[in-house]
C-alpha atoms as a PDB file:
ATOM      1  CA  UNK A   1     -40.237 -28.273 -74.428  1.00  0.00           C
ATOM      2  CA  UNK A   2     -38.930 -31.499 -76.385  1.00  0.00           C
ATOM      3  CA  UNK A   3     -35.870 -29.097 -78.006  1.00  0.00           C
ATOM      4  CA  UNK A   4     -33.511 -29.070 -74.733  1.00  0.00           C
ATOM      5  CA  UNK A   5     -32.105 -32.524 -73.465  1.00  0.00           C
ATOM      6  CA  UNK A   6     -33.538 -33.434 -70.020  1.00  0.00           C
ATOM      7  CA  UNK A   7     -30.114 -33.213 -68.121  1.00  0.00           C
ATOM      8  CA  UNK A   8     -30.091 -29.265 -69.119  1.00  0.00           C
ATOM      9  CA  UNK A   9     -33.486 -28.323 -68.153  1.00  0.00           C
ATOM     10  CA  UNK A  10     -34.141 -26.360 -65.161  1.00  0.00           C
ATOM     11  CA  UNK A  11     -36.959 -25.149 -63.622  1.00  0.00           C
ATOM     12  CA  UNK A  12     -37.260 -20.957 -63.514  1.00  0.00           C
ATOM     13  CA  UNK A  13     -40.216 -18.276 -62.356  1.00  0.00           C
ATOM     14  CA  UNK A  14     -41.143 -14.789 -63.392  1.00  0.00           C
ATOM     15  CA  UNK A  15     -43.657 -12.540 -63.084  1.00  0.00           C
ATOM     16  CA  UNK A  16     -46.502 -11.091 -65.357  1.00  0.00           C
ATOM     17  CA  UNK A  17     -46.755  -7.814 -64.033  1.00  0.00           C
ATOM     18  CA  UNK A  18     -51.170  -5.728 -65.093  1.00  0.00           C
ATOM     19  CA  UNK A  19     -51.377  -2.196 -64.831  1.00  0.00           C
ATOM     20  CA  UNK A  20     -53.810  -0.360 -62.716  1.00  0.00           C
ATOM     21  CA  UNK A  21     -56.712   1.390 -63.888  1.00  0.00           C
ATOM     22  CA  UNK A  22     -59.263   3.707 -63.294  1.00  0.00           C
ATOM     23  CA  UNK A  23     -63.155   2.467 -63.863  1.00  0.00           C
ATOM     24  CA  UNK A  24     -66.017   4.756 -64.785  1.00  0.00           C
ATOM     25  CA  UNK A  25     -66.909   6.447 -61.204  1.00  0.00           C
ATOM     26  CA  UNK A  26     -63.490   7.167 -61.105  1.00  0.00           C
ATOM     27  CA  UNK A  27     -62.370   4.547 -58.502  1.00  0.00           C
ATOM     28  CA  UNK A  28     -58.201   2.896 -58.972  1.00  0.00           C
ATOM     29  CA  UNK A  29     -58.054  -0.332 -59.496  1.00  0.00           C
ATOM     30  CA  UNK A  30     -54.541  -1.704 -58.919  1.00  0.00           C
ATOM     31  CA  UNK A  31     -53.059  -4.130 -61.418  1.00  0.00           C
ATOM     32  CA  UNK A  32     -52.338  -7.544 -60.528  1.00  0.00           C
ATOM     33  CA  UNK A  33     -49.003  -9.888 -60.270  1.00  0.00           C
ATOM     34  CA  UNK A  34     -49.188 -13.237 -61.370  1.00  0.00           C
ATOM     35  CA  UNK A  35     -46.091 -15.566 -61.053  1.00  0.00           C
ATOM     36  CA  UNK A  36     -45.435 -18.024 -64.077  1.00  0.00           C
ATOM     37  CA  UNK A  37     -43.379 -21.310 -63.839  1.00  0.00           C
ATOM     38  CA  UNK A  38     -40.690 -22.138 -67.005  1.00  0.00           C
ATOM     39  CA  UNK A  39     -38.405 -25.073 -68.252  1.00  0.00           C
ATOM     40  CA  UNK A  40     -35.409 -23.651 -69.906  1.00  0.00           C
ATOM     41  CA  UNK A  41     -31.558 -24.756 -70.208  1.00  0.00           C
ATOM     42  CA  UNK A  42     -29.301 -21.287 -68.765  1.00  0.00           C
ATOM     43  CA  UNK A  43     -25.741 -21.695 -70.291  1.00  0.00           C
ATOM     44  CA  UNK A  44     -22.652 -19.570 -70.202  1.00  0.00           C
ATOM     45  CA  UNK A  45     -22.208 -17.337 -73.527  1.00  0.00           C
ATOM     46  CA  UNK A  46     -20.113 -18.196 -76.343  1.00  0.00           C
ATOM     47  CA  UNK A  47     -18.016 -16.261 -78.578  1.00  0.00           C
ATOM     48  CA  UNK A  48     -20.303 -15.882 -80.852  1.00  0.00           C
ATOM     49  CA  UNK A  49     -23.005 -14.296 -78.172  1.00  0.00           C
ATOM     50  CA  UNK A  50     -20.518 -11.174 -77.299  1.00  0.00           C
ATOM     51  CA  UNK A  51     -22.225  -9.520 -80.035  1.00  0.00           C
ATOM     52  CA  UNK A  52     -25.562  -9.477 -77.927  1.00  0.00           C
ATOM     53  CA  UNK A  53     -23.905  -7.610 -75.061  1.00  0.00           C
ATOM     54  CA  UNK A  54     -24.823  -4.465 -74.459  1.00  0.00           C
ATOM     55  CA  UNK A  55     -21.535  -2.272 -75.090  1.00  0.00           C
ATOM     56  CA  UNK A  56     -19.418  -5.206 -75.691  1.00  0.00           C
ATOM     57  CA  UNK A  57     -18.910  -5.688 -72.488  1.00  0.00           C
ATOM     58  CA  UNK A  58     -18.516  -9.169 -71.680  1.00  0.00           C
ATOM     59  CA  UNK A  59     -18.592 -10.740 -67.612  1.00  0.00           C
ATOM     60  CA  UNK A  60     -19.708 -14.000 -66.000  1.00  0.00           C
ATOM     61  CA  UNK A  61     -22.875 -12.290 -65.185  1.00  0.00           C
ATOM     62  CA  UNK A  62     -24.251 -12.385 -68.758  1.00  0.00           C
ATOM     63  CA  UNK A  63     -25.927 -15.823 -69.427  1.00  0.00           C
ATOM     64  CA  UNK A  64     -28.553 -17.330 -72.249  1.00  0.00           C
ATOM     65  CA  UNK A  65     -31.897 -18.888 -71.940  1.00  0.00           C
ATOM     66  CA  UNK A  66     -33.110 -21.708 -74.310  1.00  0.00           C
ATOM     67  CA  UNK A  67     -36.921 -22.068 -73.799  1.00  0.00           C
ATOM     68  CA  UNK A  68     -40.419 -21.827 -75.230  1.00  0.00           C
ATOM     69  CA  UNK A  69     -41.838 -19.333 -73.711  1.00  0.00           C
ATOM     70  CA  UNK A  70     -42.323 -15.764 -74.839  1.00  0.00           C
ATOM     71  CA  UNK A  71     -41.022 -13.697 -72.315  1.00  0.00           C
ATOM     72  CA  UNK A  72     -40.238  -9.918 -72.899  1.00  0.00           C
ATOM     73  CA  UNK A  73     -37.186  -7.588 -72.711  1.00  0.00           C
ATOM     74  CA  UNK A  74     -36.426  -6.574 -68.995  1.00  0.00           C
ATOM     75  CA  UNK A  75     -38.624  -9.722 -67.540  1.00  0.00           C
ATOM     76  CA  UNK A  76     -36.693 -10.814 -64.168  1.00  0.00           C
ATOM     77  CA  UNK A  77     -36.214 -14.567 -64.136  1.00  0.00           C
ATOM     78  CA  UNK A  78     -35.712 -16.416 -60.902  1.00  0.00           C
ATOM     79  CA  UNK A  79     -33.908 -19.583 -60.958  1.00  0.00           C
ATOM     80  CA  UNK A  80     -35.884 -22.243 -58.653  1.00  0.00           C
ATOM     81  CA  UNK A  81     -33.092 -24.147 -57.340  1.00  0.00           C
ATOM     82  CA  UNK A  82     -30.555 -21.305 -56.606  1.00  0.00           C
ATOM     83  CA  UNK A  83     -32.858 -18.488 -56.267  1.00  0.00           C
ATOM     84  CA  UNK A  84     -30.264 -15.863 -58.710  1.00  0.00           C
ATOM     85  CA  UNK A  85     -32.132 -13.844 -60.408  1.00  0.00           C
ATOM     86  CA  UNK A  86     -31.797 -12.547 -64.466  1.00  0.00           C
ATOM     87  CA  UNK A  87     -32.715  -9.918 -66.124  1.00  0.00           C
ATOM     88  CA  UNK A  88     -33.822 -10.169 -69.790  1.00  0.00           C
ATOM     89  CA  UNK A  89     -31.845  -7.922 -72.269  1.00  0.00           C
ATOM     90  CA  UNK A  90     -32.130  -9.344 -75.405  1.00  0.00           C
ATOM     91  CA  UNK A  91     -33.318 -12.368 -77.407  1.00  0.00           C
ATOM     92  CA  UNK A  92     -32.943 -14.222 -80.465  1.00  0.00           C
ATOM     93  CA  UNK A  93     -35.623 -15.832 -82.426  1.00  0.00           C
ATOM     94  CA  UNK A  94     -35.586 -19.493 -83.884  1.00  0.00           C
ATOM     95  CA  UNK A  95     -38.466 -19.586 -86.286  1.00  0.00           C
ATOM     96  CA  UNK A  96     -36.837 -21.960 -88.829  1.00  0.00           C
ATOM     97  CA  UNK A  97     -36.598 -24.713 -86.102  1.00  0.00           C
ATOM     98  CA  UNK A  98     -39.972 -23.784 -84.292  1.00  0.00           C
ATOM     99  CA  UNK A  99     -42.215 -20.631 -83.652  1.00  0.00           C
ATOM    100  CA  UNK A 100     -41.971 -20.608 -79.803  1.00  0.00           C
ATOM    101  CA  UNK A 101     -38.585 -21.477 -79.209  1.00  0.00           C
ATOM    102  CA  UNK A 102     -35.936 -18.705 -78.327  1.00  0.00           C
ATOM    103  CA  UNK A 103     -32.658 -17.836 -76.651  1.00  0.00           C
ATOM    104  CA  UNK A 104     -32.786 -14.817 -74.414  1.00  0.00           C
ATOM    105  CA  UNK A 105     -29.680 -12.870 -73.516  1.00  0.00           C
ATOM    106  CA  UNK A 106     -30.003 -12.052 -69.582  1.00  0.00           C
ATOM    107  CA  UNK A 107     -27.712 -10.769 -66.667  1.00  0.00           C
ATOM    108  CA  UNK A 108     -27.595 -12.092 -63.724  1.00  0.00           C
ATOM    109  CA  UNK A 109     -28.532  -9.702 -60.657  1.00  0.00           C
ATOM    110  CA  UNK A 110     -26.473  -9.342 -57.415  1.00  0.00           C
ATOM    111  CA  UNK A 111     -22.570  -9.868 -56.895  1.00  0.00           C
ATOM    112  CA  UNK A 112     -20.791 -12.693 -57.972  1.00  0.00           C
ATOM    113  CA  UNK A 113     -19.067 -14.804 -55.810  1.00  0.00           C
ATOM    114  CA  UNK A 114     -15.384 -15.208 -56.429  1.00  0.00           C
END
């Protein structure tokens, strides 16, 4: 990811979640978890990211996430070095500057300190 400035990038997981299925003789086959590593920037929203929120309603939970990887809506983000965890709620696309690269609106799980 050469669009973020080193000092921003941080180091996040998440998880690719398969579903089960069910083969020929009728046997379940359970689906499968595999956790993916990321480089994004997370930064506070702006004014001009309100209009993402869901409702309009705007807290310190609600971050964004500039990286180039395409995650989905509802993917659960786990920052490495402080272990909060996000959840994906919307994004927004960038496909003038480059295909991959997005900004995802997430929230940030748990009770904030303060």
């Amino acid at each position: 990811m050469d669009m973020i400035l080193n000092s921003y990038k941080k180091k996040f997981s998440y998880d690719i979640l398969t579903e089960g299925t069910y083969l020929d003789n009728g046997d379940y086959v359970p689906g499968s978890k595999t956790t993916k590593m990321l480089e994004g920037a997370l930064l506070p929203l702006n004014e001009k990211d309100i209009t993402f929120l869901p409702g309009g309603v705007y807290s310190s939970k609600y971050v964004k996430l500039y990286t180039d990887v395409l995650l989905k809506e509802n993917t659960k983000i786990l920052d490495v070095e402080t272990s909060e965890v996000y959840t994906i709620y919307a994004y927004r696309d960038y496909n003038i500057i480059d295909t991959y690269f997005k900004r995802y609106y997430m929230k940030k799980e748990g009770k904030i300190n303060g």
